[in-house]
Structure formats: structure tokens, C-alpha cells
N, C-alpha and C. Protein backbone atom coordinates (compact mmCIF):
# COMPACT_ATOMS: atom_id res chain seq x y z
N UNK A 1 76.36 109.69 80.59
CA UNK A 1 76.02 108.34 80.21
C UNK A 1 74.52 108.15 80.38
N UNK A 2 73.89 107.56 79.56
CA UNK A 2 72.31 107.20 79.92
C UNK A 2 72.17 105.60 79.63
N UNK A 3 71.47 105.32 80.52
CA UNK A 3 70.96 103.88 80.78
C UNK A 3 69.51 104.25 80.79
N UNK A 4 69.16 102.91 80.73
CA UNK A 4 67.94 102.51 80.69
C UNK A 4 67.68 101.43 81.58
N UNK A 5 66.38 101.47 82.58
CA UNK A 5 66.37 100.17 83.74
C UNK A 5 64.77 99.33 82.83
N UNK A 6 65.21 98.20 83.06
CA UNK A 6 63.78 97.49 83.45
C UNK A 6 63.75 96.88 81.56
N UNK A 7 64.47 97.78 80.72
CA UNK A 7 64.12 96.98 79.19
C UNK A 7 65.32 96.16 79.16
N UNK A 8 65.14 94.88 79.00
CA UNK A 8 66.14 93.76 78.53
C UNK A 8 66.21 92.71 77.69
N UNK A 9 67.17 92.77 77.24
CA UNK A 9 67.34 91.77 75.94
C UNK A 9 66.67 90.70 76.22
N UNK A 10 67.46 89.86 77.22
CA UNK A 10 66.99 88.35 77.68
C UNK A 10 67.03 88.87 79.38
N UNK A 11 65.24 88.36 79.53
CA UNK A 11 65.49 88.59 81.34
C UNK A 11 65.93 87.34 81.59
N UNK A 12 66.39 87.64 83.08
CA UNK A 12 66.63 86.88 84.14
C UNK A 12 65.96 86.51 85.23
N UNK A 13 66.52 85.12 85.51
CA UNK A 13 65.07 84.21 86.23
C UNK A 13 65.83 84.35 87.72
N UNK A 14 65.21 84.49 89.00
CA UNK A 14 65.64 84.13 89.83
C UNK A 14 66.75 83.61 90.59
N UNK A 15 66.33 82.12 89.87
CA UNK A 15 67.51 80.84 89.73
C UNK A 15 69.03 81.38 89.29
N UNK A 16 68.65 81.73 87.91
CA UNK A 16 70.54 83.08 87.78
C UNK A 16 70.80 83.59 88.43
N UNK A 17 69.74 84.84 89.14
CA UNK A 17 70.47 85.96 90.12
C UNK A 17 70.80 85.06 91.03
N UNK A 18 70.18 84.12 91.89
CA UNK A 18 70.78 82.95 93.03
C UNK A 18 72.33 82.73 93.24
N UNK A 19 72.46 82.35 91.69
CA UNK A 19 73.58 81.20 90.96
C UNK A 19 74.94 82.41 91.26
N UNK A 20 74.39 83.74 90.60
CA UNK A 20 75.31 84.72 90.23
C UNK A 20 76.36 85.17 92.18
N UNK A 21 74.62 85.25 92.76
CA UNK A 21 75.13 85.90 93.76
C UNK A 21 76.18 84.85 94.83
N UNK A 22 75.84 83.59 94.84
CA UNK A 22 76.46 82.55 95.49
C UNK A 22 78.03 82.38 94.72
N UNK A 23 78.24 82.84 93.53
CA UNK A 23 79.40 82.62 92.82
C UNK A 23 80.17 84.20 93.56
N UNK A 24 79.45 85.11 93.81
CA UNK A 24 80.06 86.53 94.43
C UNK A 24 80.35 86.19 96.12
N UNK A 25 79.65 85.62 96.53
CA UNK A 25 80.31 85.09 98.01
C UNK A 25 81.52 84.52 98.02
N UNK A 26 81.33 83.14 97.14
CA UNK A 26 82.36 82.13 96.78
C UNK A 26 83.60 82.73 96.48
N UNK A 27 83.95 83.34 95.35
CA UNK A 27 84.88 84.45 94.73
C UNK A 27 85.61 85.17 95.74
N UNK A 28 84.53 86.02 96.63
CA UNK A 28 84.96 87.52 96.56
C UNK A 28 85.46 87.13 98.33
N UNK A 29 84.82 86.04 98.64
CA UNK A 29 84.90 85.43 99.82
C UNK A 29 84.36 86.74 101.34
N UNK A 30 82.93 86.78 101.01
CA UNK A 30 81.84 87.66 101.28
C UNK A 30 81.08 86.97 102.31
N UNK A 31 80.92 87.15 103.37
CA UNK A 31 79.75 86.83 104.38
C UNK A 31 78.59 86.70 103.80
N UNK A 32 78.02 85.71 104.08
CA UNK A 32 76.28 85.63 103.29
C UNK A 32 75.21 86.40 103.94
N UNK A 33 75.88 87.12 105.30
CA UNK A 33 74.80 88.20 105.70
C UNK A 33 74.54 89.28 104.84
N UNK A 34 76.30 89.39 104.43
CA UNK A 34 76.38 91.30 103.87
C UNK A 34 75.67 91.19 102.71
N UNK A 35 74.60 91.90 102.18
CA UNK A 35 73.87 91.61 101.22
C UNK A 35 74.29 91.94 99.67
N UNK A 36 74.18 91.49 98.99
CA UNK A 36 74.58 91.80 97.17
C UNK A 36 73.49 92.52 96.35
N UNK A 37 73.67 92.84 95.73
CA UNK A 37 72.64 93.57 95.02
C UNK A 37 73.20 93.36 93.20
N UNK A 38 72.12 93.10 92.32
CA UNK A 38 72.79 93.02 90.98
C UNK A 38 71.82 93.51 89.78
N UNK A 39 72.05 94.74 89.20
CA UNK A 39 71.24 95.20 88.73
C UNK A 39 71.77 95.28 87.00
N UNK A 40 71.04 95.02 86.13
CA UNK A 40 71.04 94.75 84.31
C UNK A 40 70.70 96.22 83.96
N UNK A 41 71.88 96.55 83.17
CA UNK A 41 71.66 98.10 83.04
C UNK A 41 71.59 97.90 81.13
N UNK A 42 70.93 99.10 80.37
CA UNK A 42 70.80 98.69 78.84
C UNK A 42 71.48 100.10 78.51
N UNK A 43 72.84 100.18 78.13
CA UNK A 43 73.66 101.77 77.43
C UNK A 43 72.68 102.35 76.89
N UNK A 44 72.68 103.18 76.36
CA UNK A 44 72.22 103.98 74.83
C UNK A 44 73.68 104.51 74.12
N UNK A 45 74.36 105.05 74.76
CA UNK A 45 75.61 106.25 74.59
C UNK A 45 76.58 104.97 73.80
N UNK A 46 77.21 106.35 72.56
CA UNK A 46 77.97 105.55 71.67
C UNK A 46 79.15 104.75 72.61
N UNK A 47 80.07 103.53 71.89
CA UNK A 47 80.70 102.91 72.55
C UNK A 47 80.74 102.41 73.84
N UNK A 48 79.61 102.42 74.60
CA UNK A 48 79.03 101.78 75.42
C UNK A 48 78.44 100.37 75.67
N UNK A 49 78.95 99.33 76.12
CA UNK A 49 78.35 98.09 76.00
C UNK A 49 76.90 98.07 75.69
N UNK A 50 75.92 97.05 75.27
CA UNK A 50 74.53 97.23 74.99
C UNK A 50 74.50 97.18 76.11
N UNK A 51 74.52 95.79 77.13
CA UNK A 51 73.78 95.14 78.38
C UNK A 51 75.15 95.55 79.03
N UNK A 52 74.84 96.03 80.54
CA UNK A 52 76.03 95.68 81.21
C UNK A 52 75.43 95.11 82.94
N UNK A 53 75.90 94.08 83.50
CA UNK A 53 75.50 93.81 85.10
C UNK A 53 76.16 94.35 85.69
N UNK A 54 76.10 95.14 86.78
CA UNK A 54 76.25 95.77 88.13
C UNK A 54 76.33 94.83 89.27
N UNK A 55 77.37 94.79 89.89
CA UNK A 55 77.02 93.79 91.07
C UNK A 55 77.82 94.71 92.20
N UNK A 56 76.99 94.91 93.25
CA UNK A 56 76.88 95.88 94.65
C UNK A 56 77.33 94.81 95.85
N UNK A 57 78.42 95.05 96.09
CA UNK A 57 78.41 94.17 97.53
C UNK A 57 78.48 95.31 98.48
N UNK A 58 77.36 95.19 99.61
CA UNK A 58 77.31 95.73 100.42
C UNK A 58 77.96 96.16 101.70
N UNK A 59 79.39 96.78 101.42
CA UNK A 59 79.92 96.37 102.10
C UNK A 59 80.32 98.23 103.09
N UNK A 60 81.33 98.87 103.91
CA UNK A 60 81.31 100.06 104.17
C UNK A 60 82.97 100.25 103.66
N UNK A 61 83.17 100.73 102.52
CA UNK A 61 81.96 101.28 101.53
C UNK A 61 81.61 100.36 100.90
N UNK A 62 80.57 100.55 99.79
CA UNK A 62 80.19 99.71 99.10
C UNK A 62 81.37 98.80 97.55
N UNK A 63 81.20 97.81 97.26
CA UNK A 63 82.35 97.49 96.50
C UNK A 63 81.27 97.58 95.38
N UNK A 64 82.01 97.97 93.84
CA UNK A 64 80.89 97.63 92.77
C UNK A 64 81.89 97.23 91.63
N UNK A 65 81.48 96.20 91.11
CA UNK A 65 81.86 95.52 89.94
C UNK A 65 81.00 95.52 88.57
N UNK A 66 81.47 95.98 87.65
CA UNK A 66 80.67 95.71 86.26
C UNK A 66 80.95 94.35 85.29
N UNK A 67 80.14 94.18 84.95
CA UNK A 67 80.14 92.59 83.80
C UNK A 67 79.66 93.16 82.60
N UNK A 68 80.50 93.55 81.53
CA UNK A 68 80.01 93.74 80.11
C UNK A 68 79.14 92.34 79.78
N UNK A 69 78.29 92.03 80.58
CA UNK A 69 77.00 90.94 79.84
C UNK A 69 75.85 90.95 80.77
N UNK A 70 75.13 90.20 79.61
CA UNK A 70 73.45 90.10 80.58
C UNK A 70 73.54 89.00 81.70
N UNK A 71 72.92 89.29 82.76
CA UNK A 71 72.76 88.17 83.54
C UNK A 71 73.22 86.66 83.20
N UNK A 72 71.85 86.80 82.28
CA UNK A 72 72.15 85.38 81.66
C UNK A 72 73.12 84.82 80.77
N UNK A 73 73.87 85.90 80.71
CA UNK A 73 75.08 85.50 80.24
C UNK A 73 76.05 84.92 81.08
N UNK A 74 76.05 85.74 82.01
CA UNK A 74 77.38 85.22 83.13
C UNK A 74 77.40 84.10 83.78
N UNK A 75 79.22 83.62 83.54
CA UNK A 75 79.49 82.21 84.08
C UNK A 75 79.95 82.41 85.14
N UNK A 76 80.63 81.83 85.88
CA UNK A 76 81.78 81.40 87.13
C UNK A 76 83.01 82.60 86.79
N UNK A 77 83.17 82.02 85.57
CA UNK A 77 84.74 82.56 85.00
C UNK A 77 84.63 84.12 85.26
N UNK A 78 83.76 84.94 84.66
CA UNK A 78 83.45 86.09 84.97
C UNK A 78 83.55 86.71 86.33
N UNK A 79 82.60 85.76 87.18
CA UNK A 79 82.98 86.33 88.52
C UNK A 79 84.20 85.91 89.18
N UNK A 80 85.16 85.21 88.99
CA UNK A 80 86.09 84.65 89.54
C UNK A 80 87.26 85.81 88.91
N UNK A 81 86.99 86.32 87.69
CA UNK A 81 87.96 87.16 87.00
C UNK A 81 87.93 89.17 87.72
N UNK A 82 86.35 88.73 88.59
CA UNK A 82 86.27 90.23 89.31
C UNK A 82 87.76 90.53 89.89
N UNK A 83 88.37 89.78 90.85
CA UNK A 83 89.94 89.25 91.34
C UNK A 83 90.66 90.03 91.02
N UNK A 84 90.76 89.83 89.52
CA UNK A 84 92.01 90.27 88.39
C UNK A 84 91.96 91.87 88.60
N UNK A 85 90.93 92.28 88.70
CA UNK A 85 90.25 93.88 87.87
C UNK A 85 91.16 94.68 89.39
């Protein structure tokens, strides 16, 4: 698989990653010490989403969730649907 870091469609402001990560506490029902991490990855490889988010909860071991969208794409619903997966 190849990704690409740092080129993105639509960046993301702060204020989103904030929004995103407080909706991953809320959800996942996460201590606000253990830290999150959320990184915008860009495919190249056929059938591969374009944008996909990464979200790292820091936990032992680590938990990781993918979001077929950009940051700024993601709502509530998304992270509330991590649950389901």
C-alpha cells in the first residue's frame, strides 16, 4: 500500500482535530489523559480510498480506527459508528 503524508485535499484546522478528538473520548468512553493521535493519510494504490483518517488511541495496546474521509469531513455519526466496526 503507499500513502502519502502531509498532501491534502482540504486541510484541517485545529478546531476539527479538537472537535474530532473530544467526539473519540465521548464515544469510545476514553480518559482524557490517554492521548489520541489522528493522522490524514492520501492512497495512491488502486481501490483504495483517496483520503482516509487514522485515529490512534493510546491505549496498551494501541486501538486504531480508520474513517474513509478527510478530517473535515467527519461528523459525530462517524465516530459514534467506530462501536459498530
Amino acid at each position: 500500500m503507499n500513502f502519502t503524508f502531509g498532501k491534502q485535499s482540504q486541510p484541517s484546522n485545529s478546531q476539527q482535530i479538537q472537535q474530532i478528538k473530544q467526539w473519540v473520548y465521548q464515544v469510545l468512553e476514553v480518559n482524557e489523559e490517554i492521548p489520541v493521535s489522528l493522522s490524514q493519510l492520501q492512497c495512491t494504490e488502486p481501490g483504495c480510498p483517496p483520503i482516509e483518517t487514522v485515529i490512534n488511541v493510546m491505549l496498551n495496546p494501541v486501538q486504531q480506527y480508520k474513517i474513509h474521509k478527510s478530517m473535515a469531513e467527519i461528523e459525530y455519526a462517524d465516530i459514534s459508528q467506530l462501536l459498530d466496526k
